[in-house]
Protein backbone atom coordinates (compact mmCIF):
# COMPACT_ATOMS: atom_id res chain seq x y z
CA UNK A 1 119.17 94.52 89.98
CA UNK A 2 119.28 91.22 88.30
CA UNK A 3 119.42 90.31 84.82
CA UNK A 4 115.55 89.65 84.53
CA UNK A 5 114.80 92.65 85.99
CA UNK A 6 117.05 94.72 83.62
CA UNK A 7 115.10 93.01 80.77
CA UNK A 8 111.94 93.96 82.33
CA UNK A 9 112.86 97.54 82.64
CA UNK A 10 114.43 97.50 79.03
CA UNK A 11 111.05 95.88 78.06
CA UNK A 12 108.50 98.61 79.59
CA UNK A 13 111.29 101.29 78.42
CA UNK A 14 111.10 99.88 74.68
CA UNK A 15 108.00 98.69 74.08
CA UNK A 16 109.10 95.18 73.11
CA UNK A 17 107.97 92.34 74.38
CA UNK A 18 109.83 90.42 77.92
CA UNK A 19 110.89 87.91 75.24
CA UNK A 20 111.93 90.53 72.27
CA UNK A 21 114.12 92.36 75.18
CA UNK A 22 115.86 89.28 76.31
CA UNK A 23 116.69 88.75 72.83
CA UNK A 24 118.20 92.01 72.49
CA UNK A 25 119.67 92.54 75.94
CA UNK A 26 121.80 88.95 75.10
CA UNK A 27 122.99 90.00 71.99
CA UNK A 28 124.39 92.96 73.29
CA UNK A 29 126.05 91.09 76.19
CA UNK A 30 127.60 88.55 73.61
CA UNK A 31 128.27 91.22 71.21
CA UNK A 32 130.27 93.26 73.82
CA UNK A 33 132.22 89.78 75.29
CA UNK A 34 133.31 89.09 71.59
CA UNK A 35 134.30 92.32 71.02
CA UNK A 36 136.64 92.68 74.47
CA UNK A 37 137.81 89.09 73.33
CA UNK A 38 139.13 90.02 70.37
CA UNK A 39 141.40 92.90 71.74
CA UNK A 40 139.06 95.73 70.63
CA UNK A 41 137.09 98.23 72.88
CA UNK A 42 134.30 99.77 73.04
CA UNK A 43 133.13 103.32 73.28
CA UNK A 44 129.64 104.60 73.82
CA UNK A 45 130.12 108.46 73.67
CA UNK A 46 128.94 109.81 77.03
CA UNK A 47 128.33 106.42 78.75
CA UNK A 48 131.44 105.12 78.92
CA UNK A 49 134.24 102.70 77.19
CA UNK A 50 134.69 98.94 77.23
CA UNK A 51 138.49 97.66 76.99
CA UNK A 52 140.43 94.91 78.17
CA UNK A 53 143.44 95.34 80.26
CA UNK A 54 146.30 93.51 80.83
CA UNK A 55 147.24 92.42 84.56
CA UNK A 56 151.12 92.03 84.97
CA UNK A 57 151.69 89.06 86.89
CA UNK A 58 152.73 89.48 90.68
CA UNK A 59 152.87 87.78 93.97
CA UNK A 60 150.50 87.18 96.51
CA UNK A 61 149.71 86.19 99.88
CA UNK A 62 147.18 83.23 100.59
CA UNK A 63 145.76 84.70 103.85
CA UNK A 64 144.81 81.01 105.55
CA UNK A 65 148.59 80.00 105.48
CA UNK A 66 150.85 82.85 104.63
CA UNK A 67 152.28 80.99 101.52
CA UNK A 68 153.59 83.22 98.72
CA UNK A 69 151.77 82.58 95.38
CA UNK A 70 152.95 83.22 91.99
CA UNK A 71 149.28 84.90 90.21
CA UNK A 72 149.78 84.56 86.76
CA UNK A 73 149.27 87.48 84.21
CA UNK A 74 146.04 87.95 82.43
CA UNK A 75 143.72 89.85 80.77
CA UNK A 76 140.50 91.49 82.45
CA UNK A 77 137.31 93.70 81.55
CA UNK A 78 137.70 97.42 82.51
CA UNK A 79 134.87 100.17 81.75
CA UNK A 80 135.69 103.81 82.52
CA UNK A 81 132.21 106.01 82.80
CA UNK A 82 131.93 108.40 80.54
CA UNK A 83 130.78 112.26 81.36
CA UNK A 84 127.68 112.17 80.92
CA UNK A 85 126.95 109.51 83.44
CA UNK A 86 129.26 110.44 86.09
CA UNK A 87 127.22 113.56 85.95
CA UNK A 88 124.05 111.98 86.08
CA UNK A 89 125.45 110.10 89.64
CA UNK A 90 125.77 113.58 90.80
């Protein structure tokens, strides 16, 4: 499913207008990115949670040459489903 087509379904789901849902569906994505950004997480109760995550650096491997490579450490997105949706996936 692509982004348009998530706006479409929000839009026939809401009763808002293509545009209106766009509007909304954006804010939410920007809303969550800011969020995660600023070290905080985010926890819909029975859909799931939002956090960052920090990646220790490590080695790895570049597979074309076999060269070791130093991958630095960062910090990455990580969403953990809640119960109700695993359940749903059932």
């Amino acid at each position: 499913m692509t982004k348009q087509d998530f706006i479409s379904k929000v839009a026939a789901k809401s009763g808002l207008s293509n545009r209106d849902a766009g509007k909304a569906v954006d804010a939410f994505l920007e809303s969550v990115t800011e969020t995660l950004k600023s070290g905080d997480s985010i926890n819909f109760t029975g859909f799931g949670k939002f956090s960052p995550a920090a990646r220790a650096a490590r080695t790895g491997v570049n597979p074309r040459t076999g060269e070791k490579v130093q991958i630095a450490a960062t910090t990455v997105p990580k969403f953990s489903a809640g119960s109700q949706l695993k359940a749903a996936l059932k």
